[in-house]
Structure formats: structure tokens, C-alpha cells
C-alpha atoms as a PDB file:
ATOM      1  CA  UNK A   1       0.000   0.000   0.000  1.00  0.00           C
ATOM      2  CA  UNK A   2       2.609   2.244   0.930  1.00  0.00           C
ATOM      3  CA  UNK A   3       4.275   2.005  -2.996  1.00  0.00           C
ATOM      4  CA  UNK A   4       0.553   2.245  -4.664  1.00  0.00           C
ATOM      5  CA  UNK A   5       0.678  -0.390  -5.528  1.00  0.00           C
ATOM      6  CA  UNK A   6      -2.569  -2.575  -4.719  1.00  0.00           C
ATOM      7  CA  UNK A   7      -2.031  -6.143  -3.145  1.00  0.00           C
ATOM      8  CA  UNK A   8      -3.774  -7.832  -6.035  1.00  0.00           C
ATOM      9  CA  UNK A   9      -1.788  -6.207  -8.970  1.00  0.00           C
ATOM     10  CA  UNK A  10      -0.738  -8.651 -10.650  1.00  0.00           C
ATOM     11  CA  UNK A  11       2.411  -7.155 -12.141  1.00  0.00           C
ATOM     12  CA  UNK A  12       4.050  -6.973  -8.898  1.00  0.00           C
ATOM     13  CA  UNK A  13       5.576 -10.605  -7.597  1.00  0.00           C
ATOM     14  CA  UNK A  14       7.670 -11.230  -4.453  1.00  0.00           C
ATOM     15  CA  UNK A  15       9.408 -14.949  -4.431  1.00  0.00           C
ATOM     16  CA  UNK A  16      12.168 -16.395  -1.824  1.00  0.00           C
ATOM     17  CA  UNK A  17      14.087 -18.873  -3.878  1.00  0.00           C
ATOM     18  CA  UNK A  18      17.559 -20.702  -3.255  1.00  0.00           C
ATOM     19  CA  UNK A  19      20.637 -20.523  -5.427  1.00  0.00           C
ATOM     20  CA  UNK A  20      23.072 -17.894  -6.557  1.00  0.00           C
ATOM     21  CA  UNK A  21      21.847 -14.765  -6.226  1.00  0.00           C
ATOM     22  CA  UNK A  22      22.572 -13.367  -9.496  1.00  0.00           C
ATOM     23  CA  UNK A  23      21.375 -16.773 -11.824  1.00  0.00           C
ATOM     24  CA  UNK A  24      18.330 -16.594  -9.597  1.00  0.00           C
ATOM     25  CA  UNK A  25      17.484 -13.072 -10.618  1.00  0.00           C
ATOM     26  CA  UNK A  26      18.427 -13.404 -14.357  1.00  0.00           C
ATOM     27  CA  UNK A  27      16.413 -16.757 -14.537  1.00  0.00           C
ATOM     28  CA  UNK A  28      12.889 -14.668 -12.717  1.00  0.00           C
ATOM     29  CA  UNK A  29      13.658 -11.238 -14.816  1.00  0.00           C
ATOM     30  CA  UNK A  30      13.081 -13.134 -17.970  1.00  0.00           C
ATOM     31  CA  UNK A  31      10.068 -11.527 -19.326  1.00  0.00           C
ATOM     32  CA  UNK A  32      10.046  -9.050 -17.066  1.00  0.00           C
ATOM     33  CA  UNK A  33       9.189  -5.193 -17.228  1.00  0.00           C
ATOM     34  CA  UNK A  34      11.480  -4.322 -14.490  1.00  0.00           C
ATOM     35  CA  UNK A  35      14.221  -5.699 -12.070  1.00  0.00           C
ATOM     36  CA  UNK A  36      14.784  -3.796  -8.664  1.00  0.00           C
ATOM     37  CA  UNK A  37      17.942  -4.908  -7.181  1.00  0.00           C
ATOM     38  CA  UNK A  38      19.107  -3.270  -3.672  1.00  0.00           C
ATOM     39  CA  UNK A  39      22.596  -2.413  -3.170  1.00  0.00           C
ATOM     40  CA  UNK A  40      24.845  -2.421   0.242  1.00  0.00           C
ATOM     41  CA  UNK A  41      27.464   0.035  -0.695  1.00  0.00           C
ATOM     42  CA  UNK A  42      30.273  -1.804   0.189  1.00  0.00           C
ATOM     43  CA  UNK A  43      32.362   0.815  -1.943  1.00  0.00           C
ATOM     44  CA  UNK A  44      34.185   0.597  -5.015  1.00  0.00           C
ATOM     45  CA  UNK A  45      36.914  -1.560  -4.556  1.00  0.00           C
ATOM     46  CA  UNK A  46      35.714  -3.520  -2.155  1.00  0.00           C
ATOM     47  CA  UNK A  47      32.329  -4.051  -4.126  1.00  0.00           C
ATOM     48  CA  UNK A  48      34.647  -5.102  -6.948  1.00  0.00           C
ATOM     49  CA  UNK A  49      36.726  -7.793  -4.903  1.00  0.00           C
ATOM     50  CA  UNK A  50      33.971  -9.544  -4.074  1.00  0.00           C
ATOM     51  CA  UNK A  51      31.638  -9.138  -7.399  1.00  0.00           C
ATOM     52  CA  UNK A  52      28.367  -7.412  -6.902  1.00  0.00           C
ATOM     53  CA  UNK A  53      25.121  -9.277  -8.180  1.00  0.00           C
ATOM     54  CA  UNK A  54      23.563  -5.919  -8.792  1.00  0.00           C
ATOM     55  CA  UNK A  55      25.981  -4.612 -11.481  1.00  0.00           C
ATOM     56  CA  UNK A  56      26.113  -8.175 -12.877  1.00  0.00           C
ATOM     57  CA  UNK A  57      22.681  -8.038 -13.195  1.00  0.00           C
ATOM     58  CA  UNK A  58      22.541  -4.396 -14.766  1.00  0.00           C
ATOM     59  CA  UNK A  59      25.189  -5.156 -16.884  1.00  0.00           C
ATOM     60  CA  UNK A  60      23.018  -8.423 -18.323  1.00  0.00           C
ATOM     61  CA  UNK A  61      19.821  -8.536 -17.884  1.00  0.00           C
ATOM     62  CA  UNK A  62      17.292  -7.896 -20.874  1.00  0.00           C
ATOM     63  CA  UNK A  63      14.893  -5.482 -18.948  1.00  0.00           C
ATOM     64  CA  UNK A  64      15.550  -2.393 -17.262  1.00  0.00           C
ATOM     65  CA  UNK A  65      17.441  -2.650 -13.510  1.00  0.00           C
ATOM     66  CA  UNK A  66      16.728   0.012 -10.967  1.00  0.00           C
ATOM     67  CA  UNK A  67      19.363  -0.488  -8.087  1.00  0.00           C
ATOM     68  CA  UNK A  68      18.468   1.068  -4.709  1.00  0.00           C
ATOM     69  CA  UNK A  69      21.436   2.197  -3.447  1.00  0.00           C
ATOM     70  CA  UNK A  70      21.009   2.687   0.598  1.00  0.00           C
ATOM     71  CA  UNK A  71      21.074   5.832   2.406  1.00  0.00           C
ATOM     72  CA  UNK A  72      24.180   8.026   2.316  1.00  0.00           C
ATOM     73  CA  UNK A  73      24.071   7.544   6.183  1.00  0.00           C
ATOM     74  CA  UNK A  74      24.031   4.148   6.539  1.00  0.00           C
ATOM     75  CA  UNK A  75      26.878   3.576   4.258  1.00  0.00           C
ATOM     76  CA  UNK A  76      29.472   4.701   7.380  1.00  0.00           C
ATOM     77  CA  UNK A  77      29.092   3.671  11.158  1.00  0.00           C
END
């Protein structure tokens, strides 16, 4: 409710599946309209050293990605 969106839209799904992160994704944005990925904003380099399933996933997939990046406060302690 709070994203207007009304519980039975149809065009919005929510699933909790097992497997690598960024196969999972690619495999359920198939045919999709839209892929919202979140981000942690672990920071450039270390983002990079460890591979980040949301630029894999905007680099690849064949819909539009939206990442949400989080809050500029929350990124430092």
C-alpha cells in the first residue's frame, strides 16, 4: 500500500528462492518489465573484490534494472 501499488496487482511478484543470487534473478527477470535490485554500498573496490550481483545483473539482464542504493548515512558507522 505504501508504494501504490494494490495487493492484487498482478504485475508486482515477491518470491524467496535458493541458489546464486545473481542466476536466480536473471532466470525470474526473464520476461520481465522491471528488475529492482538493492545495493549495500560496500564501496568501489571492495564491491569489486567480491563481485556485486547488482551490477552483474545491470550489466546483463534484458529489462531495465533500478538499483536502490542505501542511504548516504548508513553507508558509514
Amino acid at each position: 500500500a505504501d508504494t501504490g501499488v494494490a495487493a492484487d496487482d498482478p504485475t508486482v511478484t515477491t518470491a524467496s528462492l535458493e541458489g546464486p543470487p545473481a542466476e536466480v534473478l536473471m532466470r525470474m527477470a526473464s520476461g520481465a518489465e522491471l528488475l529492482v535490485v538493492g545495493s549495500r554500498g560496500h564501496g568501489r573496490i571492495f564491491g569489486a573484490l567480491l563481485g556485486s550481483v547488482s551490477h552483474y545483473v545491470a550489466a546483463h539482464a534484458a529489462c531495465p534494472v533500478v538499483v536502490i542504493k542505501p542511504a548516504r548515512d548508513k553507508l558509514r558507522p
